[in-house]
N, C-alpha and C. Protein backbone atom coordinates (compact mmCIF):
# COMPACT_ATOMS: atom_id res chain seq x y z
N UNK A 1 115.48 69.26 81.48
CA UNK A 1 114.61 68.10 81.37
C UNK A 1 115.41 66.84 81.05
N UNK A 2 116.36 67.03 80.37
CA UNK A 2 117.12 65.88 80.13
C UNK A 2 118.38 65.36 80.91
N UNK A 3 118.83 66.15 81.58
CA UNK A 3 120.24 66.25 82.91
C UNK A 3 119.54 65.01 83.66
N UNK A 4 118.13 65.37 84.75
CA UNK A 4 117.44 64.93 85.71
C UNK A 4 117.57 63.27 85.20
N UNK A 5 116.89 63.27 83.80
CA UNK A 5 117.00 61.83 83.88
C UNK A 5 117.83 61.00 83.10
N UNK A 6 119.16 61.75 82.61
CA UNK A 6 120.30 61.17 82.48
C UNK A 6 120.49 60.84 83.69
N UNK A 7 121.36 61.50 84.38
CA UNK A 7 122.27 61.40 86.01
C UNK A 7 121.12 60.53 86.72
N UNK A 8 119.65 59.98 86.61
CA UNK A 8 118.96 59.39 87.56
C UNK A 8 119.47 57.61 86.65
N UNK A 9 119.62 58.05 85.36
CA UNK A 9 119.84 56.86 85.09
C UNK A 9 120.83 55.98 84.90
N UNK A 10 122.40 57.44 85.20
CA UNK A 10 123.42 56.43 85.37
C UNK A 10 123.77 56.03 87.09
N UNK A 11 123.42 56.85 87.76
CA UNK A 11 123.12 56.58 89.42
C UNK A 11 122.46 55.18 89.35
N UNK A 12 121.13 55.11 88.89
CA UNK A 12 120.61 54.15 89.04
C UNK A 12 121.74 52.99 88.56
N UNK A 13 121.73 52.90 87.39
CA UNK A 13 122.33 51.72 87.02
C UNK A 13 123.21 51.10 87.88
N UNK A 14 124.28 52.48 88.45
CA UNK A 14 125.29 52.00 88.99
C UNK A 14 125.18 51.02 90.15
N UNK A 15 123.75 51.84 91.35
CA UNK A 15 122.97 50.76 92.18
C UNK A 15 122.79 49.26 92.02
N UNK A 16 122.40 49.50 90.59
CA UNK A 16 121.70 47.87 90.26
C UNK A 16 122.21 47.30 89.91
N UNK A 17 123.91 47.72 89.88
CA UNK A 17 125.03 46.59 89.10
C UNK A 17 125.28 45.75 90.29
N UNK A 18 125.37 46.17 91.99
CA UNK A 18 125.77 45.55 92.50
C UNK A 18 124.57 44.56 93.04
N UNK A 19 123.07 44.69 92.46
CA UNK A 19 122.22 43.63 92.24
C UNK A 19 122.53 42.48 90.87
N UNK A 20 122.34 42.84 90.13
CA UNK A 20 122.62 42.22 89.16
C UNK A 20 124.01 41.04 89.39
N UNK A 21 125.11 41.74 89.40
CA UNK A 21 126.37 41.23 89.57
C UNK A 21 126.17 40.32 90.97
N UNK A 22 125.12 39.83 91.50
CA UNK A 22 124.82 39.33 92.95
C UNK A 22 126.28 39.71 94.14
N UNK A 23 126.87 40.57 94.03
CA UNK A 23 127.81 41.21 95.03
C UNK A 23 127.26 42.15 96.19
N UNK A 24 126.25 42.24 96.17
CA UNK A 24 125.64 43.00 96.81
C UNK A 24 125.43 42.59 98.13
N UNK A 25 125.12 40.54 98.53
CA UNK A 25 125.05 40.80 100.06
C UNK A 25 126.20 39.98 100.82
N UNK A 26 127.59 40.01 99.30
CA UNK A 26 128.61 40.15 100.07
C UNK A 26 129.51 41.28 100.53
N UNK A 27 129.08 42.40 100.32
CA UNK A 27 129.67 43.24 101.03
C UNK A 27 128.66 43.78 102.06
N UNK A 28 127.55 43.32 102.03
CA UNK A 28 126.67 43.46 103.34
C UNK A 28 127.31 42.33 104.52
N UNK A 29 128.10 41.51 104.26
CA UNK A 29 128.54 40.26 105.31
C UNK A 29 129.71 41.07 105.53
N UNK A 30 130.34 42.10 105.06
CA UNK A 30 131.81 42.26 105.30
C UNK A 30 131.88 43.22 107.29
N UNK A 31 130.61 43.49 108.03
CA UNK A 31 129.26 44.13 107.41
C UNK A 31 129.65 45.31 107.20
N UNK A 32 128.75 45.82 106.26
CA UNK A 32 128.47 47.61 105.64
C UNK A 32 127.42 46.84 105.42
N UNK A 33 126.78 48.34 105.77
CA UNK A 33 125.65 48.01 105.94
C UNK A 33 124.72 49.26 104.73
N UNK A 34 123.49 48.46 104.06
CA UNK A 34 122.95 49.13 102.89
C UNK A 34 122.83 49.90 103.10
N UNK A 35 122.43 51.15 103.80
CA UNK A 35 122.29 52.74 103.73
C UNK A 35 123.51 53.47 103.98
N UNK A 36 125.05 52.73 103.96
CA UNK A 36 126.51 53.39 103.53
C UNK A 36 126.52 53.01 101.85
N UNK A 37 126.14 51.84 101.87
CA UNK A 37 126.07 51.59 100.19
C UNK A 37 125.45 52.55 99.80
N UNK A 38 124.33 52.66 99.71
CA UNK A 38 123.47 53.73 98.85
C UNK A 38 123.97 54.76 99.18
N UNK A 39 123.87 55.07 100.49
CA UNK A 39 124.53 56.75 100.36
C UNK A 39 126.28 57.02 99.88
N UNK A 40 126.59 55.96 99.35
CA UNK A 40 128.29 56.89 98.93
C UNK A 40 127.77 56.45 97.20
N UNK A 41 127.02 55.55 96.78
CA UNK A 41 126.51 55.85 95.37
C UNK A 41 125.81 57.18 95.09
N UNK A 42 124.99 57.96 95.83
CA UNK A 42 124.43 58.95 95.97
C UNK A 42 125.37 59.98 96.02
N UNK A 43 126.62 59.85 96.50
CA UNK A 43 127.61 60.80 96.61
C UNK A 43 127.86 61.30 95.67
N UNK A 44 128.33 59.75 95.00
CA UNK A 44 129.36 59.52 94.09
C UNK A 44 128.25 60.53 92.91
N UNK A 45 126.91 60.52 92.41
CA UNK A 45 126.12 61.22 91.92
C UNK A 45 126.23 62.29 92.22
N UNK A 46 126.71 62.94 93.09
CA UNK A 46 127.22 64.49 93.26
C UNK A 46 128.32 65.12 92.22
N UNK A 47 129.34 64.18 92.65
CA UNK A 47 130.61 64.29 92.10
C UNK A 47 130.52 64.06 90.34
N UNK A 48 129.44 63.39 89.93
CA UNK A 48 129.44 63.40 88.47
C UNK A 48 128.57 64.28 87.92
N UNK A 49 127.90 64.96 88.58
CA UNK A 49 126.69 65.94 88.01
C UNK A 49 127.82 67.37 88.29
N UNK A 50 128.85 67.45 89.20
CA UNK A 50 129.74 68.69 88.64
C UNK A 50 130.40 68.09 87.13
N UNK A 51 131.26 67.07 87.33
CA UNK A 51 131.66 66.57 86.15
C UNK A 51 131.18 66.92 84.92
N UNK A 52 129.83 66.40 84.48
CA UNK A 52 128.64 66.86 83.85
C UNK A 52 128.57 67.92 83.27
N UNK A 53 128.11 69.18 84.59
CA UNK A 53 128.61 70.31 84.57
C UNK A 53 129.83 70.96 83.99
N UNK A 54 130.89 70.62 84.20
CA UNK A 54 132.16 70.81 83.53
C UNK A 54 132.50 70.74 82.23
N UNK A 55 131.70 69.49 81.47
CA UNK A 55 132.20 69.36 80.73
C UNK A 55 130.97 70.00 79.88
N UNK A 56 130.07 70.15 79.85
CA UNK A 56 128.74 71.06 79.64
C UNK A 56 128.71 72.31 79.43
N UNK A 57 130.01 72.99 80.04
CA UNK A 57 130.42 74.81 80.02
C UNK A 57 131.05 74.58 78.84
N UNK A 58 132.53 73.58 79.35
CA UNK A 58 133.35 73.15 78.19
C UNK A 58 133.36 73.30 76.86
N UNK A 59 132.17 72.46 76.23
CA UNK A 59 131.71 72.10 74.97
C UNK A 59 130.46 73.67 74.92
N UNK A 60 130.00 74.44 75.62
CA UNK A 60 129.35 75.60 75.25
C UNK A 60 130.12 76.18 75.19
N UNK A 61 131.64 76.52 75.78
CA UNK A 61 132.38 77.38 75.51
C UNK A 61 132.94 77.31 73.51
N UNK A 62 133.04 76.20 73.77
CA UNK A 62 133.71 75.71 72.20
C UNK A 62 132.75 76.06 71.24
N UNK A 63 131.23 75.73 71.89
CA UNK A 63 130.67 76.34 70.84
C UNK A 63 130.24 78.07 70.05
N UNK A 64 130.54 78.67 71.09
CA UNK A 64 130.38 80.01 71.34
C UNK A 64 131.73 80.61 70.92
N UNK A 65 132.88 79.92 70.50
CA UNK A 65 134.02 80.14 69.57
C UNK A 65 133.69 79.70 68.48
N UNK A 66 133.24 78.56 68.22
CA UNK A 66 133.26 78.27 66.59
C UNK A 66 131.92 79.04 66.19
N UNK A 67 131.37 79.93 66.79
CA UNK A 67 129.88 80.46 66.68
C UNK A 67 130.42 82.08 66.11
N UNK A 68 131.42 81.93 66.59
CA UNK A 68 132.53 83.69 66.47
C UNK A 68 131.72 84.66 66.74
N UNK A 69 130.96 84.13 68.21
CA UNK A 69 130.31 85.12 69.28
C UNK A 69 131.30 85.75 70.62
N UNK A 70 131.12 87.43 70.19
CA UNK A 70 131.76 87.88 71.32
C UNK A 70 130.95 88.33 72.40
N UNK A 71 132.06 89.08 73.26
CA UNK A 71 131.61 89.79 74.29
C UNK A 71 131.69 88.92 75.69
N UNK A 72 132.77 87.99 75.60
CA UNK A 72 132.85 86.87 76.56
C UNK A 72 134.30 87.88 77.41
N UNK A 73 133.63 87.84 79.00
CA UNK A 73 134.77 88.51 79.17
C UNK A 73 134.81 87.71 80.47
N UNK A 74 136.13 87.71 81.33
CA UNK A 74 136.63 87.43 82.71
C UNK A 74 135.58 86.91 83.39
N UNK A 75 134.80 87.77 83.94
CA UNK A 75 133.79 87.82 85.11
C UNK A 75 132.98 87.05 84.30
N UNK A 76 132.66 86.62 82.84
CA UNK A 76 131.62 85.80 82.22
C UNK A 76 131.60 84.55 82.02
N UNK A 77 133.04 84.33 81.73
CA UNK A 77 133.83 83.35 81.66
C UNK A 77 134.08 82.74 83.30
N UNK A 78 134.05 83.42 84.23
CA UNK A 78 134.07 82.13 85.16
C UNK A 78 132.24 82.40 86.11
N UNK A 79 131.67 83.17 85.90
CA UNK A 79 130.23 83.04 86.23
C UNK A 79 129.77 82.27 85.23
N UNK A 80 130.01 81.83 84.30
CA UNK A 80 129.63 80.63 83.17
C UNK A 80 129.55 79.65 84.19
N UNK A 81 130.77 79.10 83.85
CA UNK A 81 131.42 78.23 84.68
C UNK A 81 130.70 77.70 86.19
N UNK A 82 130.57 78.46 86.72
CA UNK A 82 130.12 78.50 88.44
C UNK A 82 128.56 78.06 88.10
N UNK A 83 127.82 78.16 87.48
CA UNK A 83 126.52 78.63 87.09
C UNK A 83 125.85 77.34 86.43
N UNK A 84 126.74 76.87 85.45
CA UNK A 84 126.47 75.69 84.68
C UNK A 84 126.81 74.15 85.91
N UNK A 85 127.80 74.14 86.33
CA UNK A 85 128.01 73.19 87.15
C UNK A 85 127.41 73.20 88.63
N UNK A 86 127.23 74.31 89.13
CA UNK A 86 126.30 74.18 90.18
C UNK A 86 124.62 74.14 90.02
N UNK A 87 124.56 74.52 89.13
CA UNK A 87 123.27 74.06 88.16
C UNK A 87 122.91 72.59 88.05
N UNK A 88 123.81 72.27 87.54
CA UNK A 88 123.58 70.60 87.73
C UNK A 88 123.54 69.76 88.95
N UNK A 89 124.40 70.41 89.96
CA UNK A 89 124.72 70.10 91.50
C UNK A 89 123.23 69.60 92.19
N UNK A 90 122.69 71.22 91.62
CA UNK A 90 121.00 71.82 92.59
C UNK A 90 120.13 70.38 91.63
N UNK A 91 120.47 70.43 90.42
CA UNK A 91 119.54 69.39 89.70
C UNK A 91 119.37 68.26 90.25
N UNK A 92 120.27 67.95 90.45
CA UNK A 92 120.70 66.37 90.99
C UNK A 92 120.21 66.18 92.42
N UNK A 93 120.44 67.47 93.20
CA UNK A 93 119.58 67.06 94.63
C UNK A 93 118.29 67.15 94.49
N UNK A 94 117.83 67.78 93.71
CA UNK A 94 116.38 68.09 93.32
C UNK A 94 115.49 66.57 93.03
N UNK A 95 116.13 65.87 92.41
CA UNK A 95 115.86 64.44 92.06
C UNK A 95 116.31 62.87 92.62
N UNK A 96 117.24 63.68 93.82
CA UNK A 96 118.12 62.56 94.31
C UNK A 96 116.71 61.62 95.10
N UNK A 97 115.87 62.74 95.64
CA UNK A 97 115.06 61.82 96.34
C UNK A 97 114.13 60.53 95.54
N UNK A 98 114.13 60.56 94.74
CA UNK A 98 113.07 59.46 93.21
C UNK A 98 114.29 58.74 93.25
N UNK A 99 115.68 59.13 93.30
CA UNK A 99 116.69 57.34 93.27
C UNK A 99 116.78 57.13 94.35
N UNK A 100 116.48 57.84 95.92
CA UNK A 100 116.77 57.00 97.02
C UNK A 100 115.57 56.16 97.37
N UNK A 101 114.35 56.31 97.01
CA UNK A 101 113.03 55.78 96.93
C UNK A 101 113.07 54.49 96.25
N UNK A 102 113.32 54.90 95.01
CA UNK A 102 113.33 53.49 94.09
C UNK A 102 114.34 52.83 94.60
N UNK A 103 115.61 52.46 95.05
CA UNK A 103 116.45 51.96 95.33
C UNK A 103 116.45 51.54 96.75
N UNK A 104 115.87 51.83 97.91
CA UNK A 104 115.03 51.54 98.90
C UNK A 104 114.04 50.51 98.61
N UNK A 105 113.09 50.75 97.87
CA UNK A 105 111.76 49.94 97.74
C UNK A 105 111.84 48.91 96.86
N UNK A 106 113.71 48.87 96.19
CA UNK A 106 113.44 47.45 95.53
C UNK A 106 113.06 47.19 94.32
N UNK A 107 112.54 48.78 93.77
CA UNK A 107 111.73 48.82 92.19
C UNK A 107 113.43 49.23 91.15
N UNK A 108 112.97 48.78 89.99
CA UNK A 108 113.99 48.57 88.71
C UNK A 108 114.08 50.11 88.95
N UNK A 109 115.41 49.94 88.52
CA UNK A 109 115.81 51.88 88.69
C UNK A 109 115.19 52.50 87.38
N UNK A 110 114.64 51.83 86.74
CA UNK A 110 114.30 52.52 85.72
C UNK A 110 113.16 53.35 85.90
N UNK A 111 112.39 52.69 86.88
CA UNK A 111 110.59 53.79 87.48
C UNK A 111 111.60 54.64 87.67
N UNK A 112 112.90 54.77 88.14
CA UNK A 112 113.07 56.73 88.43
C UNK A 112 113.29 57.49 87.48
N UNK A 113 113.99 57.00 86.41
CA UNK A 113 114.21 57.28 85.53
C UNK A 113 113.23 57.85 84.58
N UNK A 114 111.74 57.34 84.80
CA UNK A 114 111.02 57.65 84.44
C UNK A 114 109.86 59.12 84.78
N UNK A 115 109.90 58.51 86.53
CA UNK A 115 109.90 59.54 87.41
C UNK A 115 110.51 61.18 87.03
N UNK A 116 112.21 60.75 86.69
CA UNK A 116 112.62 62.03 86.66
C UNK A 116 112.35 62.33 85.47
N UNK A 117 112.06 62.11 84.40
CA UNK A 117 111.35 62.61 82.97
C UNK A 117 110.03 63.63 83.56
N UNK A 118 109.08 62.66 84.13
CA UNK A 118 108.32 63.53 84.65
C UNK A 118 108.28 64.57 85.45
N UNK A 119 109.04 64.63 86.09
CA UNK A 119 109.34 65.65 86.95
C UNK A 119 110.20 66.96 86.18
N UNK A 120 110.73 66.51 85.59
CA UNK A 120 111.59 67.22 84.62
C UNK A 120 110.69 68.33 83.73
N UNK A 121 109.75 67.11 83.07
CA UNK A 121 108.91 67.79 81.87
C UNK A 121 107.73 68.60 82.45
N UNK A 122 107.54 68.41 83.81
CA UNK A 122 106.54 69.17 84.54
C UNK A 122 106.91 70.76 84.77
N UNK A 123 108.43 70.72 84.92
CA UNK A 123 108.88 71.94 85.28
C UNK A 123 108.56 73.03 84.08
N UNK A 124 108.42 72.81 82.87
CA UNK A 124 107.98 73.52 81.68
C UNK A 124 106.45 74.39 82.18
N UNK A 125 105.63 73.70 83.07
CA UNK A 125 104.68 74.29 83.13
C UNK A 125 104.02 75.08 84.28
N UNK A 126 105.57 74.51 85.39
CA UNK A 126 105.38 75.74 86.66
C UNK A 126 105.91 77.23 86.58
N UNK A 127 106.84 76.80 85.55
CA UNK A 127 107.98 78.24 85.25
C UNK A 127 107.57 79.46 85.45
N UNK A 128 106.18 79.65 85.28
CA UNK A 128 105.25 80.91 84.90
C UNK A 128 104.55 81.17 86.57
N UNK A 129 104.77 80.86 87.37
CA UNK A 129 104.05 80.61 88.64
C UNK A 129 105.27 80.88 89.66
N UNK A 130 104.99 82.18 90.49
CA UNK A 130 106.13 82.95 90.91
C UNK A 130 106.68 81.82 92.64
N UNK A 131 105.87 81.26 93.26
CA UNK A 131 105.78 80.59 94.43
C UNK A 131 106.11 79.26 93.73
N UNK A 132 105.73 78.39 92.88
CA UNK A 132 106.09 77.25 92.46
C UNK A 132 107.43 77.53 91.76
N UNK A 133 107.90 78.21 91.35
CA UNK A 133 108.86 77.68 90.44
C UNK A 133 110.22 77.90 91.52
N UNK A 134 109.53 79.14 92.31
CA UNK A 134 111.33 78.83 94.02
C UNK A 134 111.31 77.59 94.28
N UNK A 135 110.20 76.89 94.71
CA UNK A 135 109.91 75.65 96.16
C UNK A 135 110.00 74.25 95.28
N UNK A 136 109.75 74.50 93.62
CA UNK A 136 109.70 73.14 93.19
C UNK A 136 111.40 72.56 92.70
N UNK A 137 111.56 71.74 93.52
CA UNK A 137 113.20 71.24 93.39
C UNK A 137 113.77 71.33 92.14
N UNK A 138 113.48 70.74 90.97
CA UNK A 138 113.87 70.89 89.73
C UNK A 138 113.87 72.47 89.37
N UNK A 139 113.08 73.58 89.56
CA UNK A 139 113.55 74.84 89.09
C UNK A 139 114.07 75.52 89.81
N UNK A 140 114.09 75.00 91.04
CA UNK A 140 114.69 75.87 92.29
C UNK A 140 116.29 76.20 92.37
N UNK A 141 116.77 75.47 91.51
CA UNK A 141 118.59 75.13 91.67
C UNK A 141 118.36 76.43 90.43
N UNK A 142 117.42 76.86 89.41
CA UNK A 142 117.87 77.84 88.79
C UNK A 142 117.75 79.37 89.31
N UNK A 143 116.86 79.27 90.25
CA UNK A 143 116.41 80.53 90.99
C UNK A 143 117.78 81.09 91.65
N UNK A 144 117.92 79.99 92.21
CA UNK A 144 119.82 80.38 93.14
C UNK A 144 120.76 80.97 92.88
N UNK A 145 121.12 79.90 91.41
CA UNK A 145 122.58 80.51 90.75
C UNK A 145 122.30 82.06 89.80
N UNK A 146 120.89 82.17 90.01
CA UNK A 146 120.22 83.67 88.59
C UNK A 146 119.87 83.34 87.36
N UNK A 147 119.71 82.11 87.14
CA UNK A 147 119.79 81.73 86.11
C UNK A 147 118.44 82.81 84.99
N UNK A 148 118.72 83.26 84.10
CA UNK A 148 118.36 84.56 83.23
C UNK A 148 117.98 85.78 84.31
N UNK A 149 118.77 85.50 84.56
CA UNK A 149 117.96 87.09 86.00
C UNK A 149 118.50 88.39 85.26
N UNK A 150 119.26 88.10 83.76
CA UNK A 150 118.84 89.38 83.25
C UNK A 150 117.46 90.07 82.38
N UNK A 151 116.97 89.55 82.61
CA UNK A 151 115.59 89.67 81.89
C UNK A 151 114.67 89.79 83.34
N UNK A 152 114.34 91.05 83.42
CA UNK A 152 113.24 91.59 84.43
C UNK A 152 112.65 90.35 84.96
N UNK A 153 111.54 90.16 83.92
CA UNK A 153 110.31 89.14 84.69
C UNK A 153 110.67 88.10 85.76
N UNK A 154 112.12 87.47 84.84
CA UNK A 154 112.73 86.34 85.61
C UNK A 154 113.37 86.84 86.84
N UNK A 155 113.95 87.98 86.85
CA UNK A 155 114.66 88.59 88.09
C UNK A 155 113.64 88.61 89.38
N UNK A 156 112.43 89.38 88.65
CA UNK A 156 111.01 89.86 89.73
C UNK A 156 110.96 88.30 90.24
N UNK A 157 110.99 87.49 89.59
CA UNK A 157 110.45 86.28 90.62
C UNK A 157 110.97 85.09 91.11
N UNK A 158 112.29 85.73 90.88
CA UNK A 158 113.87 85.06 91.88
C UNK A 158 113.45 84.89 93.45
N UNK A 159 113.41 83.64 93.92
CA UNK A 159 113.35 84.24 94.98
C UNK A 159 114.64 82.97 96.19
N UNK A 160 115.67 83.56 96.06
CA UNK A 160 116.70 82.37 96.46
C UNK A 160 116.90 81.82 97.64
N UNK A 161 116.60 82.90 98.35
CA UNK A 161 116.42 81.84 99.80
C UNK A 161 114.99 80.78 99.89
N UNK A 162 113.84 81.25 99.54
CA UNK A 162 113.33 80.05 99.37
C UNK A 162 113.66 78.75 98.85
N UNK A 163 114.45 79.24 97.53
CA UNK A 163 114.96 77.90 96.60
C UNK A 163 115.60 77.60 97.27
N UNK A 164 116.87 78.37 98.48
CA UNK A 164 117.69 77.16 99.07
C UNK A 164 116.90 76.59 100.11
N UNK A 165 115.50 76.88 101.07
CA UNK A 165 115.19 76.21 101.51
C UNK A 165 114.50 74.92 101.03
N UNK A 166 113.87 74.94 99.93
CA UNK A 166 113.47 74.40 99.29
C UNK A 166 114.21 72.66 99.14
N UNK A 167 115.33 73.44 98.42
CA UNK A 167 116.34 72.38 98.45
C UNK A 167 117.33 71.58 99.48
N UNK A 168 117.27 72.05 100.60
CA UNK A 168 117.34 72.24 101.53
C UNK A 168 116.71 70.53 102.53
N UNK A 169 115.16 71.19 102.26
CA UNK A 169 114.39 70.08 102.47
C UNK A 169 114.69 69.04 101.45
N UNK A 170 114.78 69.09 100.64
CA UNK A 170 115.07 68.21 99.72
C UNK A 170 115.94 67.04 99.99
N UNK A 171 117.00 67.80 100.32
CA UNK A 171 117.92 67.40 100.75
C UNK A 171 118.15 65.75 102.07
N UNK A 172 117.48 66.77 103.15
CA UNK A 172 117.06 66.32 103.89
C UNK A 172 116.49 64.91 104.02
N UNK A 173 115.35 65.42 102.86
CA UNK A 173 114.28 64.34 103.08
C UNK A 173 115.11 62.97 102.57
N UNK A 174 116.22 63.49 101.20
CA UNK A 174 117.01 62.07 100.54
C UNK A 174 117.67 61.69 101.94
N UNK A 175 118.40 62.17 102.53
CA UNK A 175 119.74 61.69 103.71
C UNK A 175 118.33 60.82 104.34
N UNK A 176 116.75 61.48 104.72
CA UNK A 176 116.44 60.50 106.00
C UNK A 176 116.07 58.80 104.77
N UNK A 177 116.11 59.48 103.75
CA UNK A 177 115.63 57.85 103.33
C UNK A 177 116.76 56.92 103.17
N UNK A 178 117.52 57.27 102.80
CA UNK A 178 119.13 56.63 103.17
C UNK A 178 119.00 55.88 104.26
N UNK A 179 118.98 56.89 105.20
CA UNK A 179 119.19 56.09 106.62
C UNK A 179 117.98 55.04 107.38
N UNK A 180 117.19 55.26 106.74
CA UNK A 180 116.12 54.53 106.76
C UNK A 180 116.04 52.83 106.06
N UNK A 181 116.89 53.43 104.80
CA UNK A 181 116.96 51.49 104.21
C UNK A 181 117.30 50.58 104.72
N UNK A 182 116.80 49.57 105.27
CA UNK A 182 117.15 48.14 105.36
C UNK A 182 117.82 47.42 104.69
N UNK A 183 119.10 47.15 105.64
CA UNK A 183 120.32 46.63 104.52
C UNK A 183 119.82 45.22 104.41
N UNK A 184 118.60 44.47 104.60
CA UNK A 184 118.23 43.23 103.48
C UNK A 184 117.50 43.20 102.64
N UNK A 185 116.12 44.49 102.85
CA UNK A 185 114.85 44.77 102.32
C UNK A 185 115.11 44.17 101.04
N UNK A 186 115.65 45.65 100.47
CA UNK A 186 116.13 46.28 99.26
C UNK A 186 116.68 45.16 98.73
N UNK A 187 117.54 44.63 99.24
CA UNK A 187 118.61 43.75 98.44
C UNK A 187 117.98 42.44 98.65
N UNK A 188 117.12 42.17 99.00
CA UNK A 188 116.79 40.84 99.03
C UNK A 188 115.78 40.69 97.59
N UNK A 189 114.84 42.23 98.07
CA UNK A 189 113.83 41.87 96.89
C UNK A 189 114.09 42.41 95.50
N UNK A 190 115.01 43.11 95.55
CA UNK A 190 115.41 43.20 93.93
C UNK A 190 116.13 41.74 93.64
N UNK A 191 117.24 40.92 94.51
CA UNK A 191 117.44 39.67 94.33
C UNK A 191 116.75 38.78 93.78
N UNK A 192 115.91 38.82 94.57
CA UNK A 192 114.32 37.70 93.96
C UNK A 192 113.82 38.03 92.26
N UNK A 193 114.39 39.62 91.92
CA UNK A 193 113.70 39.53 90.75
C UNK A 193 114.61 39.09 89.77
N UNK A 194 116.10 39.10 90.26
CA UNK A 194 116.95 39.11 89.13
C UNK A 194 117.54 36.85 88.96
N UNK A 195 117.33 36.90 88.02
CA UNK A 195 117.69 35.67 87.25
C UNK A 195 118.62 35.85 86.65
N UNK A 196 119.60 34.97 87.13
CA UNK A 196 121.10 35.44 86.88
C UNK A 196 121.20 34.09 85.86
N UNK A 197 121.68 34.10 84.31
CA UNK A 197 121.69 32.80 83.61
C UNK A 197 123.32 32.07 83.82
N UNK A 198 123.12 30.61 83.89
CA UNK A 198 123.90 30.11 84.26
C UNK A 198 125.58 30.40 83.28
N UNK A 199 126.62 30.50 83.17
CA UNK A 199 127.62 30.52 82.36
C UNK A 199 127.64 29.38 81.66
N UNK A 200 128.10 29.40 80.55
CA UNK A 200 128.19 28.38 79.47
C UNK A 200 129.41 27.32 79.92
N UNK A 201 129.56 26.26 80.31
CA UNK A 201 130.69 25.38 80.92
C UNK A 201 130.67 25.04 82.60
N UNK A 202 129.61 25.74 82.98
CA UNK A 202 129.29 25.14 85.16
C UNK A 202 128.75 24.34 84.75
């Protein structure tokens, strides 16, 4: 619940710096054009949700030493590993589509941010629902990697190829909105909202 709308909210930000910072429709003149912008920020949100991930095993590993819990062996120690960071991977596509939307349509990245709270905190109440919890993006990245699939109930209602189709579409649906943005839309009308104050000495 809390990954989704961290990573939606440093993605976002990162978007809206090059509003804010009004740089935004000079590298649209260079031309690049807004749906390479957004989509290598979107990337770049890949690459930090392993990060994330990494450092997320990391600090559970440390804690599970100073905890002077055993029974950590080879095969646990790197299925940890694999599990926690691709975990976050599936998270992040799960939600990518609420930052390519908001960032398309021009709205403060923060509606996603908000968005992904909700979406997040919703997942608490599909969990129990054997067809919703494969197909719904946010729990679907756990169905994949097994996440508790040692515990029966959760195993019985694994169901991973759905979750990768699932995500799949997901997927999908973010790349067509990418390619869909209008490299002035977006950047014109978040422009209009931002009031940039003059520097002290122009």
């Amino acid at each position: 619940m809390i990954f989704p709308m961290t990573i939606t909210l440093i993605i976002g930000y990162i978007i809206n710096r090059e509003i804010r910072d009004d740089t935004l429709k000079n590298l649209i003149t260079v031309p690049v054009k807004y749906s390479k912008i957004l989509g290598s920020k979107l990337l770049l949100g890949c690459i930090l949700s392993l990060i994330y991930g990494a450092f997320s095993w990391f600090f559970t590993l440390i804690a599970y030493k100073l905890l002077g819990l055993g029974g950590l062996t080879v095969k646990l120690f790197f299925k940890s590993f694999f599990q926690i960071t691709v975990f976050n991977l599936l998270l992040y596509i799960g939600i990518s589509p609420l930052i390519a939307v908001t960032a398309k349509s021009g709205l403060n990245h923060l509606m996603s941010v908000i968005l992904a709270f909700v979406f997040g905190y919703a997942a608490m109440f599909i969990s129990g629902n054997k067809l919703l919890v494969n197909i719904y993006p946010i729990t679907a990245g756990g169905m994949i990697i097994g996440f508790r699939n040692h515990v029966p109930a959760v195993k019985e209602m694994a169901n991973p190829v759905l979750a990768a189709v699932s995500l799949t579409i997901t997927l999908l649906i973010t790349i067509l909105i990418v390619q869909s943005a209008n490299e002035y839309k977006s950047a014109k009308k978040n422009e209009a909202k931002v009031k940039l104050r003059p520097k002290k000495g122009w």
